[in-house]
PDB file of N, CA and C in Angstrom:
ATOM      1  N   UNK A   1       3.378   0.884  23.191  1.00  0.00           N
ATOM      2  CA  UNK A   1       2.462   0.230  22.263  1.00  0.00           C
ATOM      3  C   UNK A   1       2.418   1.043  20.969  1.00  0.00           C
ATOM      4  N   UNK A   2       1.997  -0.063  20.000  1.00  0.00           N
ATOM      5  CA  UNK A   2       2.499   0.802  18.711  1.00  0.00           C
ATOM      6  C   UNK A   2       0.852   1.199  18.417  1.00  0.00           C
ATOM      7  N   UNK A   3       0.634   2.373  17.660  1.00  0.00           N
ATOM      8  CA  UNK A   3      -0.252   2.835  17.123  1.00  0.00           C
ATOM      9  C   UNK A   3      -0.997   2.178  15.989  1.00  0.00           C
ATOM     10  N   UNK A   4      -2.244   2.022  15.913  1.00  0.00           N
ATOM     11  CA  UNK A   4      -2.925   1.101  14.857  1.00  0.00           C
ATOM     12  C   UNK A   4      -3.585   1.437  14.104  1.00  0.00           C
ATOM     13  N   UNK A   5      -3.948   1.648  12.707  1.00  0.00           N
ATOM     14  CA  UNK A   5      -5.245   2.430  11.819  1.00  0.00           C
ATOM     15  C   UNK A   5      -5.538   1.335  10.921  1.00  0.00           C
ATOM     16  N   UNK A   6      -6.887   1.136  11.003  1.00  0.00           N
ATOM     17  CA  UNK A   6      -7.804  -0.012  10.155  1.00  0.00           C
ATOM     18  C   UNK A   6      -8.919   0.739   9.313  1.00  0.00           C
ATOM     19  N   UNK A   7      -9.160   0.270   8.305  1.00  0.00           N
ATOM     20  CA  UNK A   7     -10.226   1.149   7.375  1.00  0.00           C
ATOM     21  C   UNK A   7     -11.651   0.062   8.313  1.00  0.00           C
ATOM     22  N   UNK A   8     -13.192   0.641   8.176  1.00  0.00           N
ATOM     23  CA  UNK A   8     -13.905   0.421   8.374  1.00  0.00           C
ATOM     24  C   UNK A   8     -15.038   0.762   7.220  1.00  0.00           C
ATOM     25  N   UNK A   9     -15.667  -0.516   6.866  1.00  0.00           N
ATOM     26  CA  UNK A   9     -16.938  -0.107   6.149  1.00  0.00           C
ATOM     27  C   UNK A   9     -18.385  -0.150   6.673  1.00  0.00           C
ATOM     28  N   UNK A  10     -19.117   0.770   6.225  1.00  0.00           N
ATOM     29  CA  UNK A  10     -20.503   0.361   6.941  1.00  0.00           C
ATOM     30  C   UNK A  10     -21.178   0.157   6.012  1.00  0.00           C
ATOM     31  N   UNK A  11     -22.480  -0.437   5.971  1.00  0.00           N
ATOM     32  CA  UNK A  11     -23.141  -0.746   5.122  1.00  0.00           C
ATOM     33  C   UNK A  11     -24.732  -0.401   5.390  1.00  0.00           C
ATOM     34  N   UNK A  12     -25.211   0.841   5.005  1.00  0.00           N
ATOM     35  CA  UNK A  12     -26.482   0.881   5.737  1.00  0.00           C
ATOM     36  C   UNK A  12     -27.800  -0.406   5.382  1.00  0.00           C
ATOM     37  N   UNK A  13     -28.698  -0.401   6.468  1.00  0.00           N
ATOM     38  CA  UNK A  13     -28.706  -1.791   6.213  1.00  0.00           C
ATOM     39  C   UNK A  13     -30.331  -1.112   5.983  1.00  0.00           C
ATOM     40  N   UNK A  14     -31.260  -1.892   4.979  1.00  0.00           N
ATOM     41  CA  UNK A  14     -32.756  -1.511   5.162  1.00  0.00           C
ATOM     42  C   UNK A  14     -33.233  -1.696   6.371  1.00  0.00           C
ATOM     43  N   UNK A  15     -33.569  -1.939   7.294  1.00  0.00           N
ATOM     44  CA  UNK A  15     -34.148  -1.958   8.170  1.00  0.00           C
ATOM     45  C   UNK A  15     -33.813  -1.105   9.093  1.00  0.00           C
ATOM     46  N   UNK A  16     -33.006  -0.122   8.660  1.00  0.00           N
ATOM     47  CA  UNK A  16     -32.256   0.714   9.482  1.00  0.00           C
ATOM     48  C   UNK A  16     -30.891   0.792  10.602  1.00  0.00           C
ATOM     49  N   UNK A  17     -30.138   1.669  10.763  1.00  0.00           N
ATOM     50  CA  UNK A  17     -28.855   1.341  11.123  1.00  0.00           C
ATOM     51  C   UNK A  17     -27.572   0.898  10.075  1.00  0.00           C
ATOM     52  N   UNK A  18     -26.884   0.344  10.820  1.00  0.00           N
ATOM     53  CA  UNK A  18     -25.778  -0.072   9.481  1.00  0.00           C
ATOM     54  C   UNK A  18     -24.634  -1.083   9.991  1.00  0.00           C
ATOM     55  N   UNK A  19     -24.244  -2.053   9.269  1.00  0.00           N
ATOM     56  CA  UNK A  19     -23.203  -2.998   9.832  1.00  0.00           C
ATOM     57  C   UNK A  19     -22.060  -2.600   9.726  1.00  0.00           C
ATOM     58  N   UNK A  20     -21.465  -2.799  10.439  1.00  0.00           N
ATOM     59  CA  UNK A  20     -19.490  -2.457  10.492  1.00  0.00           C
ATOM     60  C   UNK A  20     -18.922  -3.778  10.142  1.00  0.00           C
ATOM     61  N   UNK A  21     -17.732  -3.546   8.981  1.00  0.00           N
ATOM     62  CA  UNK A  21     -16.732  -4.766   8.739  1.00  0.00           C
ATOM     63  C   UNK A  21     -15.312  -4.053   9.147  1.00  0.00           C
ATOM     64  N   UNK A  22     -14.463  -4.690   9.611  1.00  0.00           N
ATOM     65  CA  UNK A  22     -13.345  -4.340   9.359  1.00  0.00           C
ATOM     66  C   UNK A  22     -12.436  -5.481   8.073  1.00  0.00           C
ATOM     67  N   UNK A  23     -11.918  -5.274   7.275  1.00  0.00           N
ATOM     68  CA  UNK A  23     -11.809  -5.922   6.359  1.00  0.00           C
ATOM     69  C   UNK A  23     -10.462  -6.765   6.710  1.00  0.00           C
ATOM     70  N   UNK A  24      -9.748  -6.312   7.337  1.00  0.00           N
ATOM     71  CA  UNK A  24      -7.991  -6.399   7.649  1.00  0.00           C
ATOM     72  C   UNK A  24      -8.458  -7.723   8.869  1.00  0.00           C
ATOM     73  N   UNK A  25      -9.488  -7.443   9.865  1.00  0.00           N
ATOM     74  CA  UNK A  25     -10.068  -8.704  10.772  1.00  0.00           C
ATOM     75  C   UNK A  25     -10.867  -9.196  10.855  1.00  0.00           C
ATOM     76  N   UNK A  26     -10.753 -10.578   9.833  1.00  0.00           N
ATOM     77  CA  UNK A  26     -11.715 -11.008   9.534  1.00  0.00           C
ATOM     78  C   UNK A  26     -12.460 -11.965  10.497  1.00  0.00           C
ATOM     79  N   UNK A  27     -13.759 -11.368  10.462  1.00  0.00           N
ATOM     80  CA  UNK A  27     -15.000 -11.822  11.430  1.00  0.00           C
ATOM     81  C   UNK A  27     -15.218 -10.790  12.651  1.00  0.00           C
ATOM     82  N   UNK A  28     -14.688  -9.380  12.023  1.00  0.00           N
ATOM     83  CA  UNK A  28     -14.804  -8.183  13.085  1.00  0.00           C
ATOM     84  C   UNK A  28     -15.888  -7.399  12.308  1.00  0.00           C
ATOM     85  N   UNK A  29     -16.542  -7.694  13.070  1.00  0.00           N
ATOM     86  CA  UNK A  29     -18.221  -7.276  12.335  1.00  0.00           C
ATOM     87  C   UNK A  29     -18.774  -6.816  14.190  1.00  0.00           C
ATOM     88  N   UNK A  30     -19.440  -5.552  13.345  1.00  0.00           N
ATOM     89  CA  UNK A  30     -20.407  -4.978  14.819  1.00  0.00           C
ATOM     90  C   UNK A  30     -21.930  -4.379  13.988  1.00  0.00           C
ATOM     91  N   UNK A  31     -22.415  -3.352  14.443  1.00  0.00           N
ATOM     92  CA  UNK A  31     -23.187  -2.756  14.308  1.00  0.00           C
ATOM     93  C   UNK A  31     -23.678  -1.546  15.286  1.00  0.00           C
ATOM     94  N   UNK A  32     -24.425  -0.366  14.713  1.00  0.00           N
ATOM     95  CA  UNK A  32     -24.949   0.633  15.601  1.00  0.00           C
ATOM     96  C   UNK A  32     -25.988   1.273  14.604  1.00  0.00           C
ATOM     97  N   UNK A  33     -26.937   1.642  15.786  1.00  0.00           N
ATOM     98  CA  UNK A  33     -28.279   2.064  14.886  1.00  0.00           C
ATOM     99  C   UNK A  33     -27.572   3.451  13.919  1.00  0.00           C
ATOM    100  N   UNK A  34     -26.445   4.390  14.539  1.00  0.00           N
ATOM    101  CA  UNK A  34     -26.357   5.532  13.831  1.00  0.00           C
ATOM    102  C   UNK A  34     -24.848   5.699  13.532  1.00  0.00           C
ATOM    103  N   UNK A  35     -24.660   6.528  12.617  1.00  0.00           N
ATOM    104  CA  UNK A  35     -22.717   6.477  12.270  1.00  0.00           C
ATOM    105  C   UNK A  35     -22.121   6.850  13.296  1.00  0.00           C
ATOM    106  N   UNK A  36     -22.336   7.556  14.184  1.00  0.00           N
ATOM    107  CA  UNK A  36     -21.492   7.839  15.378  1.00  0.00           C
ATOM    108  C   UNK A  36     -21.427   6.372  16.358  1.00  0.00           C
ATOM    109  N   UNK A  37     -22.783   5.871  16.327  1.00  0.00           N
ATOM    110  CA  UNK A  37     -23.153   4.417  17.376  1.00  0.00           C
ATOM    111  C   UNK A  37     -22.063   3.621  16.485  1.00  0.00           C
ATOM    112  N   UNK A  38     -22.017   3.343  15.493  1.00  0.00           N
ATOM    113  CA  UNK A  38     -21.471   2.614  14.595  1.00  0.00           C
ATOM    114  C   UNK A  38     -20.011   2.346  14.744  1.00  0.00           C
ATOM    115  N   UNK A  39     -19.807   3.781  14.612  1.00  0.00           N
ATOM    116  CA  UNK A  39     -18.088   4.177  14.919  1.00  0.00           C
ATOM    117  C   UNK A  39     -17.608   3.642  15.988  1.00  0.00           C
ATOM    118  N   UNK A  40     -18.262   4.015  17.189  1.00  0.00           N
ATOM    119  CA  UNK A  40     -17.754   3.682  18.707  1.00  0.00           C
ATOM    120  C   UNK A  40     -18.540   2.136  18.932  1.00  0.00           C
ATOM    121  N   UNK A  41     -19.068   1.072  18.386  1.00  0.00           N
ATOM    122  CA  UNK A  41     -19.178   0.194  18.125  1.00  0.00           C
ATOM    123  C   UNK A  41     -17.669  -0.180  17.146  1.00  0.00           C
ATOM    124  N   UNK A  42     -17.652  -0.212  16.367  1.00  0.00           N
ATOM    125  CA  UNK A  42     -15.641  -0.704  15.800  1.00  0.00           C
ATOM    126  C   UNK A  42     -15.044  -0.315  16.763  1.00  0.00           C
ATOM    127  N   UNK A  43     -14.496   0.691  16.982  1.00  0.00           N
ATOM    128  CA  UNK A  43     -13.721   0.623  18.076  1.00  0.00           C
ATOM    129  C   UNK A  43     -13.735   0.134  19.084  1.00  0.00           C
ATOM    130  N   UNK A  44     -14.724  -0.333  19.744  1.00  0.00           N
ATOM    131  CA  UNK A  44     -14.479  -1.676  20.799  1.00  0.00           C
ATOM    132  C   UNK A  44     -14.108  -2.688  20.185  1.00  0.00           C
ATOM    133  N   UNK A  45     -14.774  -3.370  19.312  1.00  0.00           N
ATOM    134  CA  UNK A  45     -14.994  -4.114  18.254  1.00  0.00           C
ATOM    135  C   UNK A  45     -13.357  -5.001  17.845  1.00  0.00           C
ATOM    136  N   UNK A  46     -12.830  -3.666  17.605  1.00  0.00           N
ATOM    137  CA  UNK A  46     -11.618  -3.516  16.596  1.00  0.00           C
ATOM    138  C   UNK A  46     -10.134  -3.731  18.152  1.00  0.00           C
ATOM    139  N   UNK A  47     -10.509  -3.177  19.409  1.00  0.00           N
ATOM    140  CA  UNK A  47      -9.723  -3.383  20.094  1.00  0.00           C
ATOM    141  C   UNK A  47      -9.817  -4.670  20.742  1.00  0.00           C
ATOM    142  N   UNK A  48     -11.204  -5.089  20.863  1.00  0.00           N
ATOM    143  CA  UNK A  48     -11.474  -6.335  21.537  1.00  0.00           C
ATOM    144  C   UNK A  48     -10.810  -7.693  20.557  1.00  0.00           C
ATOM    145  N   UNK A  49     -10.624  -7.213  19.414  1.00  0.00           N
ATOM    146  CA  UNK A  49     -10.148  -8.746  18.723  1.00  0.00           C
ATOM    147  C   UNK A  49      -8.822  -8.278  18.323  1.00  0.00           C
ATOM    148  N   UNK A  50      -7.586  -7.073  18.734  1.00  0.00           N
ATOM    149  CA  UNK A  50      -6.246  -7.119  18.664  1.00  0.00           C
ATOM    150  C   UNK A  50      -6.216  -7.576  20.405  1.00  0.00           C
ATOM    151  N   UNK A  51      -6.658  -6.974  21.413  1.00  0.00           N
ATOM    152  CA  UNK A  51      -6.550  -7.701  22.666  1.00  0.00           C
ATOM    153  C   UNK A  51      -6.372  -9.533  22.508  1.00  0.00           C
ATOM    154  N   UNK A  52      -7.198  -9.741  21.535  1.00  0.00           N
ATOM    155  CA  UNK A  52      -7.543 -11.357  21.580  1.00  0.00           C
ATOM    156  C   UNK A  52      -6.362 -11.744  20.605  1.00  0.00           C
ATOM    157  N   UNK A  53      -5.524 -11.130  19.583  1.00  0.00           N
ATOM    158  CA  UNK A  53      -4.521 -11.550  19.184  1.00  0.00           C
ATOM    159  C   UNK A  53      -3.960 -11.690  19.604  1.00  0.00           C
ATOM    160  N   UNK A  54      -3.367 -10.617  20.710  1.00  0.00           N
ATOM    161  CA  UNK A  54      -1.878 -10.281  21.441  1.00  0.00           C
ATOM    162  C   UNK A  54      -2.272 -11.551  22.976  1.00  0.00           C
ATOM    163  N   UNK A  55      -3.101 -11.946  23.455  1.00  0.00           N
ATOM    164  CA  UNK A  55      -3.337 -12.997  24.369  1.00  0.00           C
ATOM    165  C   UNK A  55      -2.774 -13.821  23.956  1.00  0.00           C
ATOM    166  N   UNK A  56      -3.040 -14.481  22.284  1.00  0.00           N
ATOM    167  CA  UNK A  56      -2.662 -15.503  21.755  1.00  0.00           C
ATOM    168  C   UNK A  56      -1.491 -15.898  21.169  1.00  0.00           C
ATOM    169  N   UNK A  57      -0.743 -14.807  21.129  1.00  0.00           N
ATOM    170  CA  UNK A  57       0.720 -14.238  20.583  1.00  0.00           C
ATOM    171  C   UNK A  57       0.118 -14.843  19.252  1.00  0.00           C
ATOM    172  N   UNK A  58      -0.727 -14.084  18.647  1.00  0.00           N
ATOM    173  CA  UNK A  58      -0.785 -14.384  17.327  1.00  0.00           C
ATOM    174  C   UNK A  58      -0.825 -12.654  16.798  1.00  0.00           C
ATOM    175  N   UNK A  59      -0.330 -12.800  15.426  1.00  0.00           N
ATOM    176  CA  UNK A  59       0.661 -11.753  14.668  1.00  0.00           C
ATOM    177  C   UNK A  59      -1.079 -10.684  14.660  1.00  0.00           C
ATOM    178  N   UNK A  60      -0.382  -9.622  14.358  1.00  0.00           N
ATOM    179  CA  UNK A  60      -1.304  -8.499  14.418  1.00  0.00           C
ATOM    180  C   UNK A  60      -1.267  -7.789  13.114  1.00  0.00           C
ATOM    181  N   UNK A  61      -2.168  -7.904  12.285  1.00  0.00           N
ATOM    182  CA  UNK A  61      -2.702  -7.454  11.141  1.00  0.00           C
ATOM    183  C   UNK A  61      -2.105  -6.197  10.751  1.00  0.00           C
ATOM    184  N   UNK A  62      -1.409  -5.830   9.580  1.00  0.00           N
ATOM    185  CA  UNK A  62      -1.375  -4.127   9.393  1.00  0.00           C
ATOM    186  C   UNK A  62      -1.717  -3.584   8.383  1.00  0.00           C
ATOM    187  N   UNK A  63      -2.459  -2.458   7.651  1.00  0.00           N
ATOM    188  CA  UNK A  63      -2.900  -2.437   6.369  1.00  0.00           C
ATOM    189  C   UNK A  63      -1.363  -1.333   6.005  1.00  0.00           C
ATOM    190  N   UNK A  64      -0.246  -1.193   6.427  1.00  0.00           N
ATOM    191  CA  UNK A  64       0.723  -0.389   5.917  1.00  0.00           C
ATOM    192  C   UNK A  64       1.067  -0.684   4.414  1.00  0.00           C
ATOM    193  N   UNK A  65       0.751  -1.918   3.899  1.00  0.00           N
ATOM    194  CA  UNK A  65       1.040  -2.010   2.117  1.00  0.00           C
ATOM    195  C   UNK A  65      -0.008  -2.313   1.696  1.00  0.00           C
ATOM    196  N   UNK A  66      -1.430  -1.917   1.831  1.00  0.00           N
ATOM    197  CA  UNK A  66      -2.779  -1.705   1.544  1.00  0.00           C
ATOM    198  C   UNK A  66      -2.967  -0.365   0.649  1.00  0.00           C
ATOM    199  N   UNK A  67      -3.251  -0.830  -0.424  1.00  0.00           N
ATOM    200  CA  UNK A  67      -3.850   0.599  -1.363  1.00  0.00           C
ATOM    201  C   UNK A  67      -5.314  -0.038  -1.583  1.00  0.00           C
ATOM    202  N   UNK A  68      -6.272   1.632  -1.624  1.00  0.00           N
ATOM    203  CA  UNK A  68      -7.288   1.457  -1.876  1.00  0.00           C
ATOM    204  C   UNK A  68      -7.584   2.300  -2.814  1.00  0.00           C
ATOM    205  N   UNK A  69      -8.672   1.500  -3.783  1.00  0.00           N
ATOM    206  CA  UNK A  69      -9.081   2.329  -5.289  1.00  0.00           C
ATOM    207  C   UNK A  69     -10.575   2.141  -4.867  1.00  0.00           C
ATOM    208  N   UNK A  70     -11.368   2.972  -5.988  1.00  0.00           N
ATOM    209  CA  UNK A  70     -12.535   2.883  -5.849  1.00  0.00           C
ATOM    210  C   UNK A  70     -12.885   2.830  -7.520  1.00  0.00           C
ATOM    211  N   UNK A  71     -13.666   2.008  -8.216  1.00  0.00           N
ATOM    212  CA  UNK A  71     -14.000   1.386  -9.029  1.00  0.00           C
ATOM    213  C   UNK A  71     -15.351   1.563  -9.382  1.00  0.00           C
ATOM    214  N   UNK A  72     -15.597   2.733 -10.563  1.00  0.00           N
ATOM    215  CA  UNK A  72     -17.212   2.980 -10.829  1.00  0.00           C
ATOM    216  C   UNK A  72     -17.956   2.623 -11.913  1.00  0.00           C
ATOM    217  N   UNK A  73     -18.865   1.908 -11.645  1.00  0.00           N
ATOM    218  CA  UNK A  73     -18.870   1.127 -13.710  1.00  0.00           C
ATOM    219  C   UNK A  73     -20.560   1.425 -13.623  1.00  0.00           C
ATOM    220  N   UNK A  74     -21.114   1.880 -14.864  1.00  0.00           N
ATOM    221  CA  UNK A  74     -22.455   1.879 -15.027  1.00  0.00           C
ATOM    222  C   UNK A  74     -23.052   0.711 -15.584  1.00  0.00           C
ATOM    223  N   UNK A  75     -24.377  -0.050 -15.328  1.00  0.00           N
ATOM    224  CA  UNK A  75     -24.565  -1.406 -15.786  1.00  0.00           C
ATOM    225  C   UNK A  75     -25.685  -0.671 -16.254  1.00  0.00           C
ATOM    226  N   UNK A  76     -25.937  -1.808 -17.742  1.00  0.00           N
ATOM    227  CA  UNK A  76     -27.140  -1.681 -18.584  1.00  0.00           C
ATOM    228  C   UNK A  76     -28.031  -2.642 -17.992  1.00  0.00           C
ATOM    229  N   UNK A  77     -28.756  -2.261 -17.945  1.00  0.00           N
ATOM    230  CA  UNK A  77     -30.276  -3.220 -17.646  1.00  0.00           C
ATOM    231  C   UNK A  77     -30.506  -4.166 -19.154  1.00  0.00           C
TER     232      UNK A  77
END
């Protein structure tokens, strides 16, 4: 089996805790009250819906020609 790496974002949420996206699978969304809960929340998360690809023989996502920038702009009120 081939080896897999997906970026993950969290988003802390007001009410406390924080949501997980994976961006590469879309509708792979979890959550955990803390970044560690969070983490090991995607990773089920993230294996439970390539399990559900490879059932379906449907193609498996790769971010290998994925660049990421980060983009900082100050807004005037």
């Amino acid at each position: 089996m081939k080896s897999l790496t997906y970026r993950v974002l969290l988003n802390k949420e007001p009410e406390g805790g924080y949501t997980v996206t994976v961006p590469s699978l879309p509708g792979c969304i979890t959550y955990g009250e803390t970044v560690d809960e969070a983490m090991v929340m995607a990773k089920e998360a993230i294996e439970l819906y390539v399990e559900s690809l490879v059932e379906n023989n449907e193609p498996i996502p790769d971010e290998t020609n994925t660049l990421e920038y980060s983009i900082t702009l100050t807004a005037t009120a």
